[in-house]
N, C-alpha and C. Protein backbone atom coordinates (compact mmCIF):
# COMPACT_ATOMS: atom_id res chain seq x y z
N UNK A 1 -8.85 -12.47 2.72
CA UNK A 1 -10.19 -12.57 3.23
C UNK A 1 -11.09 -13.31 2.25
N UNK A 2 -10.73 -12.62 0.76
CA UNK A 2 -11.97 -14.14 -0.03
C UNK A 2 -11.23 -15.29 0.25
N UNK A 3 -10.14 -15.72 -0.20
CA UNK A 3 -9.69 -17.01 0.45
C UNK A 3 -9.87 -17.57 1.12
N UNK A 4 -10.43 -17.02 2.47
CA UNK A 4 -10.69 -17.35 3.50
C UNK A 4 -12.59 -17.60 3.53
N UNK A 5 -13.09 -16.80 2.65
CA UNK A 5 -14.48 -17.08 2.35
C UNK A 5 -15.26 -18.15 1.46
N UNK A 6 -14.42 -18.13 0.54
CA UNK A 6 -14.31 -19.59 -0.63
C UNK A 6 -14.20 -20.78 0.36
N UNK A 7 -13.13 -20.86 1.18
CA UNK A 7 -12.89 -22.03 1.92
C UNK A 7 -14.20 -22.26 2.63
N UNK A 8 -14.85 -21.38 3.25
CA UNK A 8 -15.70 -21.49 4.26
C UNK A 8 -16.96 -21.84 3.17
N UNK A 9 -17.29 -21.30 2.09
CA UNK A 9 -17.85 -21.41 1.04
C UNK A 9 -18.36 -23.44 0.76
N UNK A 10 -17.02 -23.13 0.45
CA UNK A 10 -16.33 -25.29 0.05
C UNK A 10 -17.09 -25.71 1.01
N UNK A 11 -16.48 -26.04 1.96
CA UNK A 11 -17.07 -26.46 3.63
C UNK A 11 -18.31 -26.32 3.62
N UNK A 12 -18.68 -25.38 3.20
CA UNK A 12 -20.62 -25.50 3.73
C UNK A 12 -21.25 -26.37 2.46
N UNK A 13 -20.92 -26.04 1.10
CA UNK A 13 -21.05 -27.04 0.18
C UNK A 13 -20.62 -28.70 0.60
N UNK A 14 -19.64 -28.34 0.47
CA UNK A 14 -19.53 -30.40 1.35
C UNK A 14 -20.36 -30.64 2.20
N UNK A 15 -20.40 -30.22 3.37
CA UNK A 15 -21.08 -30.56 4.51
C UNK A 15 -22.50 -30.71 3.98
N UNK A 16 -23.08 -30.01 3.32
CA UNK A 16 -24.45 -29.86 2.73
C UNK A 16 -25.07 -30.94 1.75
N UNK A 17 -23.70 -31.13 1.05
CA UNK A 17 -23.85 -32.59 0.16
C UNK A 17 -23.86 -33.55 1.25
N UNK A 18 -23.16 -33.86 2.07
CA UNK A 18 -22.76 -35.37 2.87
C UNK A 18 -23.81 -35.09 3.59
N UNK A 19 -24.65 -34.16 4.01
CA UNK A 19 -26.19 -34.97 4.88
C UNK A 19 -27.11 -34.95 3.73
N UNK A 20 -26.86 -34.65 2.33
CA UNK A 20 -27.85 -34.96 1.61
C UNK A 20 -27.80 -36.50 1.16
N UNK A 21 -26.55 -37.02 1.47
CA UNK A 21 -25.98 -38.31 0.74
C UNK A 21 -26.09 -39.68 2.31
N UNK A 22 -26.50 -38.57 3.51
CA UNK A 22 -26.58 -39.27 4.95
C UNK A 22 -28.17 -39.33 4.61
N UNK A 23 -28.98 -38.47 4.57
CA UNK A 23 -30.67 -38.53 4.52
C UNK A 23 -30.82 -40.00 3.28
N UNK A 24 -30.22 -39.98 2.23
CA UNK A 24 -30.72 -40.49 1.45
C UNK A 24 -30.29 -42.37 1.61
N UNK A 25 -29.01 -42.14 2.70
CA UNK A 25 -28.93 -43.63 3.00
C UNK A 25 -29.55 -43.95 4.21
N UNK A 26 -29.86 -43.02 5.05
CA UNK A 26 -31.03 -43.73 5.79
C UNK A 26 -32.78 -43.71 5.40
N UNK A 27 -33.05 -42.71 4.53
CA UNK A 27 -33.95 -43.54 3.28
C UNK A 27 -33.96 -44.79 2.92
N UNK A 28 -32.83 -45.70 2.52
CA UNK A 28 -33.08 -46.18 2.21
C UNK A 28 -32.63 -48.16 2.71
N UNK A 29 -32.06 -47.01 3.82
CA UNK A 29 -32.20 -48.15 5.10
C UNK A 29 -33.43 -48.70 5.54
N UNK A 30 -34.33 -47.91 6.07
CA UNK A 30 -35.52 -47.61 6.47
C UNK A 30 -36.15 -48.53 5.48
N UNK A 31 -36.17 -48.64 3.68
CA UNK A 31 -37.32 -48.86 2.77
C UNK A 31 -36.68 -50.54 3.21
N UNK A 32 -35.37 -50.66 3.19
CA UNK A 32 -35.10 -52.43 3.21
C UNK A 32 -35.39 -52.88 4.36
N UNK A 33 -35.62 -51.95 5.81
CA UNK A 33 -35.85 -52.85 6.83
C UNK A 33 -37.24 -53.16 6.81
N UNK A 34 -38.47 -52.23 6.09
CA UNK A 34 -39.52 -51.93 5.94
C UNK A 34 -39.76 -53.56 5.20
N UNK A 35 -39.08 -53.41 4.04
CA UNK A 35 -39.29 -54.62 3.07
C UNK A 35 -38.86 -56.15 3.91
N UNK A 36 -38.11 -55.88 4.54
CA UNK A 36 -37.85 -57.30 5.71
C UNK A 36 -38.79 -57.40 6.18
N UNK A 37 -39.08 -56.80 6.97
CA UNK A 37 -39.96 -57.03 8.17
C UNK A 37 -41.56 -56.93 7.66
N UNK A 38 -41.67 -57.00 6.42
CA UNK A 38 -42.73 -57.33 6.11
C UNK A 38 -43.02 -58.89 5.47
N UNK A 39 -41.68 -58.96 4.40
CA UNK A 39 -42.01 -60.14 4.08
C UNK A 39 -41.71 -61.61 5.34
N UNK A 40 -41.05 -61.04 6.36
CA UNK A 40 -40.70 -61.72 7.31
C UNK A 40 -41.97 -62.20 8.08
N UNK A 41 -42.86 -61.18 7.98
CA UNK A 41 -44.59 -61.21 9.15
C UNK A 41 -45.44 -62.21 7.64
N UNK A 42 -44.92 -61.54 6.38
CA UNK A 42 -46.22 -62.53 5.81
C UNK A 42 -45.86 -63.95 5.72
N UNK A 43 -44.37 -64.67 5.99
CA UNK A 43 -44.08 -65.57 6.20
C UNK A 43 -44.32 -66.53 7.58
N UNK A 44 -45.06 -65.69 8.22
CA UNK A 44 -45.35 -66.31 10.14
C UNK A 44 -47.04 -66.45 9.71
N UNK A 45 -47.66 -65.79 8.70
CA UNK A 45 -48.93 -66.22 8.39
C UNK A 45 -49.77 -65.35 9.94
N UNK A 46 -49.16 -64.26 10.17
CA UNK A 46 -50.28 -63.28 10.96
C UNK A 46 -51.16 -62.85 10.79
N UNK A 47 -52.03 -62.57 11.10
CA UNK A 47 -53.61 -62.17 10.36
C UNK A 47 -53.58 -60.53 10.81
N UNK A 48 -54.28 -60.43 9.48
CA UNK A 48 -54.15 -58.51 10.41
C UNK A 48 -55.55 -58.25 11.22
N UNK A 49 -55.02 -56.78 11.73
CA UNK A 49 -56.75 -56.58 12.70
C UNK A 49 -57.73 -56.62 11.52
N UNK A 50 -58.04 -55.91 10.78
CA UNK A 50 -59.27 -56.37 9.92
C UNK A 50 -59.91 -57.49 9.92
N UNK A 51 -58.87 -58.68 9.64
CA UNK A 51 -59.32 -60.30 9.39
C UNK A 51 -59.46 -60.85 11.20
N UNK A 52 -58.80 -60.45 11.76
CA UNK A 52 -59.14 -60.76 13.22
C UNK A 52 -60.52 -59.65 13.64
N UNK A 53 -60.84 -58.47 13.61
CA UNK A 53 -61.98 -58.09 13.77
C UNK A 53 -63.41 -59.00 13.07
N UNK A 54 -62.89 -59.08 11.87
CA UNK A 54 -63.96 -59.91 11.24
C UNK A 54 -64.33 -61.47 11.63
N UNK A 55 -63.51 -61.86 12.05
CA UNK A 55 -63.52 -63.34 12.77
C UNK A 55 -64.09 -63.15 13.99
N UNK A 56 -63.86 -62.00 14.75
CA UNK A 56 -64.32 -61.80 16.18
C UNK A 56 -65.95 -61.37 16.19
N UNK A 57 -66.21 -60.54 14.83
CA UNK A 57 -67.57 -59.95 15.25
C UNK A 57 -68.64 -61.66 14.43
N UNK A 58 -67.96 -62.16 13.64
CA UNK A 58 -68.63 -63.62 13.44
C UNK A 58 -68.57 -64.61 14.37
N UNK A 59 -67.93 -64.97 15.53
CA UNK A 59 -67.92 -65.30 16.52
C UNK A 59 -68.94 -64.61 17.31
N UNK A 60 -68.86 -63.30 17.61
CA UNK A 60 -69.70 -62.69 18.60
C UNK A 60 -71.45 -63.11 18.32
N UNK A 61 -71.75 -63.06 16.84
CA UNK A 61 -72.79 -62.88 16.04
C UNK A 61 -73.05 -64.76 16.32
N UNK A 62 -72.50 -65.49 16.19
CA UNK A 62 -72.47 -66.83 16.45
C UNK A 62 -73.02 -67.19 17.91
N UNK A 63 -72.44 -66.83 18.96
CA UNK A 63 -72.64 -67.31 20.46
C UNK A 63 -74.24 -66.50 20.72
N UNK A 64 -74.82 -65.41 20.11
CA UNK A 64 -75.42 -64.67 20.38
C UNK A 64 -76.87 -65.35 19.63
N UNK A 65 -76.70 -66.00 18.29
CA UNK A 65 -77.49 -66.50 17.71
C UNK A 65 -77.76 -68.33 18.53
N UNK A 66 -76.65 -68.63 19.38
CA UNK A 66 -76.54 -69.96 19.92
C UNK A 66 -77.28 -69.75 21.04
N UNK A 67 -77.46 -68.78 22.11
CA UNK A 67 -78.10 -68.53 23.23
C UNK A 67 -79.05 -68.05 22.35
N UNK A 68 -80.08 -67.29 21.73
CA UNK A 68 -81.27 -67.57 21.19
C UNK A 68 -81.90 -68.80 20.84
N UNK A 69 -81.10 -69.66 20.38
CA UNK A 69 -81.20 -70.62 20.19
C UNK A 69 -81.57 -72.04 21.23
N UNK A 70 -80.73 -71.99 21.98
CA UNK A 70 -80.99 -72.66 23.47
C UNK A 70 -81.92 -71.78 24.29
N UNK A 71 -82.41 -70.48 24.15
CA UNK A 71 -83.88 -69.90 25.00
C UNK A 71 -85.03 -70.40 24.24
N UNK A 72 -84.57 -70.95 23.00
CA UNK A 72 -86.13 -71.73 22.28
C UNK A 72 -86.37 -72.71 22.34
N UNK A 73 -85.17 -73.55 22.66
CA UNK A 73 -84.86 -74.79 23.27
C UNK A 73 -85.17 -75.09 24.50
N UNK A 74 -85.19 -74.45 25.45
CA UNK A 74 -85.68 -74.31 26.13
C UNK A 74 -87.12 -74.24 27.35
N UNK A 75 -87.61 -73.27 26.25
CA UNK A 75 -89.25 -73.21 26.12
C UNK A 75 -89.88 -74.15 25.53
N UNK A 76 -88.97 -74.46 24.68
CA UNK A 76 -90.11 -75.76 23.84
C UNK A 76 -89.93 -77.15 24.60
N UNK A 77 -88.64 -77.10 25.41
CA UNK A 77 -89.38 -78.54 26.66
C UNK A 77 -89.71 -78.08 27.31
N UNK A 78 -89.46 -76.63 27.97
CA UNK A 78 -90.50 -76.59 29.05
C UNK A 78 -92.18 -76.53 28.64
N UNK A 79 -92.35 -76.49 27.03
CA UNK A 79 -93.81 -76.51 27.31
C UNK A 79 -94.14 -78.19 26.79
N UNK A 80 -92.92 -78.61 26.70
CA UNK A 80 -93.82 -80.65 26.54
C UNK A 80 -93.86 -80.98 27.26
N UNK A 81 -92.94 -80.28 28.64
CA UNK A 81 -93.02 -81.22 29.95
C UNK A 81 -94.15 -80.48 30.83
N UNK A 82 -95.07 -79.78 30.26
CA UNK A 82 -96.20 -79.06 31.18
C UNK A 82 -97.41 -80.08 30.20
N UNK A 83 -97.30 -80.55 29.16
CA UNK A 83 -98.52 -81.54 28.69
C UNK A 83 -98.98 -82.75 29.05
């Protein structure tokens, strides 16, 4: 019966090592695909949302200051063509 408990003993020790030695290679699967696929995106020259938000709200701020711009434009021939 210990014989038989030692064995079972072994076995749970192995088994216990080999998913500690399975976790740690898909650790570190995970960190190299991580590291690909990053230097892979900074090589396509993608912009992240930050730099695309910021381009968008300077655009927005742009068309918004351009139609103010053409309502003054505006008024100011309509008031040369009333003289």
């Amino acid at each position: 019966m210990t014989t038989q408990n030692r064995i079972f003993d072994d076995l749970s020790k192995l088994m216990t090592n080999a998913m500690g030695v399975a976790q740690g290679a898909r650790s570190e699967a995970e960190t190299a695909m991580k590291g690909w696929i990053d230097r892979w995106l900074a090589d396509r020259d993608f912009v992240t949302r930050e730099e695309f938000e910021a381009v968008r709200e300077m655009a927005i701020k742009a068309r918004t200051e351009n139609a103010e711009l053409k309502a003054r434009l505006d008024a100011l021939e309509a008031g040369r063509q009333g003289d």
